[in-house]
Protein backbone atom coordinates (compact mmCIF):
# COMPACT_ATOMS: atom_id res chain seq x y z
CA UNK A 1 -3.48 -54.07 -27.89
CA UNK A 2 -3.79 -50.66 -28.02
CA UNK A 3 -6.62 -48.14 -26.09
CA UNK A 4 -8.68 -46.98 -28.74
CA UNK A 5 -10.48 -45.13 -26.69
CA UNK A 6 -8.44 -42.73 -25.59
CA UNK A 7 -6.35 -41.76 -28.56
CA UNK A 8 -6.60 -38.18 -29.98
CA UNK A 9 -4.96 -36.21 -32.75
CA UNK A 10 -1.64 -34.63 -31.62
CA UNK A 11 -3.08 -30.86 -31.07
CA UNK A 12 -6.79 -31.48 -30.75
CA UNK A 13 -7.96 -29.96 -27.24
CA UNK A 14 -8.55 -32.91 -25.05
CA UNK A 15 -12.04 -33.06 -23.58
CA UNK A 16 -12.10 -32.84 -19.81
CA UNK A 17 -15.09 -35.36 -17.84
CA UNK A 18 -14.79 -33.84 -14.60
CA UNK A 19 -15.09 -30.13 -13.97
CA UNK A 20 -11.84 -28.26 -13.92
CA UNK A 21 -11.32 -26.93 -10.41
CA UNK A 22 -9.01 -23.16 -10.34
CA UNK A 23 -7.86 -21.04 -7.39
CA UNK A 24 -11.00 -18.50 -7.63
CA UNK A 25 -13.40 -21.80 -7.57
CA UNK A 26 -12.17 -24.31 -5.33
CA UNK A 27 -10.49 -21.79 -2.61
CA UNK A 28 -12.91 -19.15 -2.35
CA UNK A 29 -13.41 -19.01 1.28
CA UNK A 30 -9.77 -19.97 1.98
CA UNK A 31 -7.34 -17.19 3.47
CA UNK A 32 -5.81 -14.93 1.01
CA UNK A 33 -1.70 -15.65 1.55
CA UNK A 34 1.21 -13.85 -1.03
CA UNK A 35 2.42 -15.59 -3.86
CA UNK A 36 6.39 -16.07 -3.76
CA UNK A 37 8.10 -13.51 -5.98
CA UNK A 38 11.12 -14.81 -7.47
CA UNK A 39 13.54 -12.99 -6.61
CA UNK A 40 16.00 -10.59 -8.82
CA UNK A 41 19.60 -10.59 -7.39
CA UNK A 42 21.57 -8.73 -9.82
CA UNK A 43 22.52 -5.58 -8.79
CA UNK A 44 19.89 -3.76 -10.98
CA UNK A 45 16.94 -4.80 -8.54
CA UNK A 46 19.41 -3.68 -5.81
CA UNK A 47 19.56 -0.12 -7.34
CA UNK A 48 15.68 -0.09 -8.54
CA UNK A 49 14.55 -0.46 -4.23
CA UNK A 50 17.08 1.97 -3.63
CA UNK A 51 15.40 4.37 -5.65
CA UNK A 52 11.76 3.39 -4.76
CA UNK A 53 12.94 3.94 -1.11
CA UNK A 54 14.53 7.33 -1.82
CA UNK A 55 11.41 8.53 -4.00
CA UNK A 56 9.29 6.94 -1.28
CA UNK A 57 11.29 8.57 1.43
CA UNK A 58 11.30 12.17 -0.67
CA UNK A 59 7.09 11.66 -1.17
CA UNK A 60 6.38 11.23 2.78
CA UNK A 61 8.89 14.31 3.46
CA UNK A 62 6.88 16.79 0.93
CA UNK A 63 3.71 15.38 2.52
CA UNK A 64 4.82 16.36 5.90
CA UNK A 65 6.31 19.19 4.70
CA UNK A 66 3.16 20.44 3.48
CA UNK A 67 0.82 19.14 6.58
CA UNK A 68 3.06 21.62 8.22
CA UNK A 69 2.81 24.38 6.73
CA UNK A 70 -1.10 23.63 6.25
CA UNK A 71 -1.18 23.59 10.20
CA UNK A 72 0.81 26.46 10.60
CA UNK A 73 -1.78 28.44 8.40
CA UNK A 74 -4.23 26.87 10.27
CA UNK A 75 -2.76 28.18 13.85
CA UNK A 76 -2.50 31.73 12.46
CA UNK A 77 -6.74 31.98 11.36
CA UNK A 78 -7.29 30.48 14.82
CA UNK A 79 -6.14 33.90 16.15
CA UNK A 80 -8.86 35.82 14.42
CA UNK A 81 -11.77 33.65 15.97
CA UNK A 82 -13.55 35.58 18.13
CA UNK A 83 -15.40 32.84 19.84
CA UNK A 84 -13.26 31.70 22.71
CA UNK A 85 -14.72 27.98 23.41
CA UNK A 86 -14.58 27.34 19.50
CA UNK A 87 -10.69 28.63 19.45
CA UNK A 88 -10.13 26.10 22.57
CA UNK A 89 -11.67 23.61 20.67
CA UNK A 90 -9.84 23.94 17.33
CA UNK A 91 -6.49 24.93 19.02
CA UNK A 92 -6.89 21.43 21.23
CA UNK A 93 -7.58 19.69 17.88
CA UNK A 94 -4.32 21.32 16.70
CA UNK A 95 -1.80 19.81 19.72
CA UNK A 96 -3.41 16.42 18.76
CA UNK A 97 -2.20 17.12 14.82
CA UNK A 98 1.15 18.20 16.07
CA UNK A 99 1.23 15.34 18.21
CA UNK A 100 0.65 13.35 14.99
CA UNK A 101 3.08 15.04 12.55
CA UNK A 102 5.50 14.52 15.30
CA UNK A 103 4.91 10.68 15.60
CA UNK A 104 5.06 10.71 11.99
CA UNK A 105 8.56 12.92 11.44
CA UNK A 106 9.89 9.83 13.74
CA UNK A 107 8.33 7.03 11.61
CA UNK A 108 9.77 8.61 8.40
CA UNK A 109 13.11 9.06 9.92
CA UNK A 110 13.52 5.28 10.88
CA UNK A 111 12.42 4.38 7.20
């Protein structure tokens, strides 16, 4: 005997009783964890993270680059501030930014 009851047109949208539960809904307060990318391994997505890496590696150089000379500007106006406790201020604040551009010359070489 067939189930009357439950037969629909081939293509009509089926009618849901119970409320359809999605990520945003049901896992709302649940940790946030990365989806699994499928992976390319032709040789194109080889060459395509080579290049991100090179124009990555070329963007952090020209930022340094420029904190540099930005620092070195910097150093030179110190010079013309009368004031001595604000120059010993400013020229401390200075050997900490060094210190920094240093650390980061290292982390941009290991890249």
């Amino acid at each position: 005997m067939l189930n009357v009851v439950k037969f629909r047109r081939p293509g009509a949208p089926m009618r849901r009783t119970e409320p359809m539960q999605t990520m945003a809904i049901a896992k709302r307060d649940a940790p946030l964890a990365p989806f699994a990318i499928a992976c390319d391994s032709g040789r194109g997505a080889n060459q395509r993270l080579k290049a991100a890496r090179a124009n990555a590696k070329l963007t952090i150089a020209r930022a340094i680059a420029t904190l540099e000379e930005n620092h070195r500007q910097i150093r030179a106006a110190i010079h013309k501030i009368a004031d001595s406790s604000a120059r010993a201020r400013l020229e401390a604040d200075l050997d900490l930014i060094e210190r920094e551009l240093a650390l980061a010359k290292r982390k941009s070489a290991s890249l």
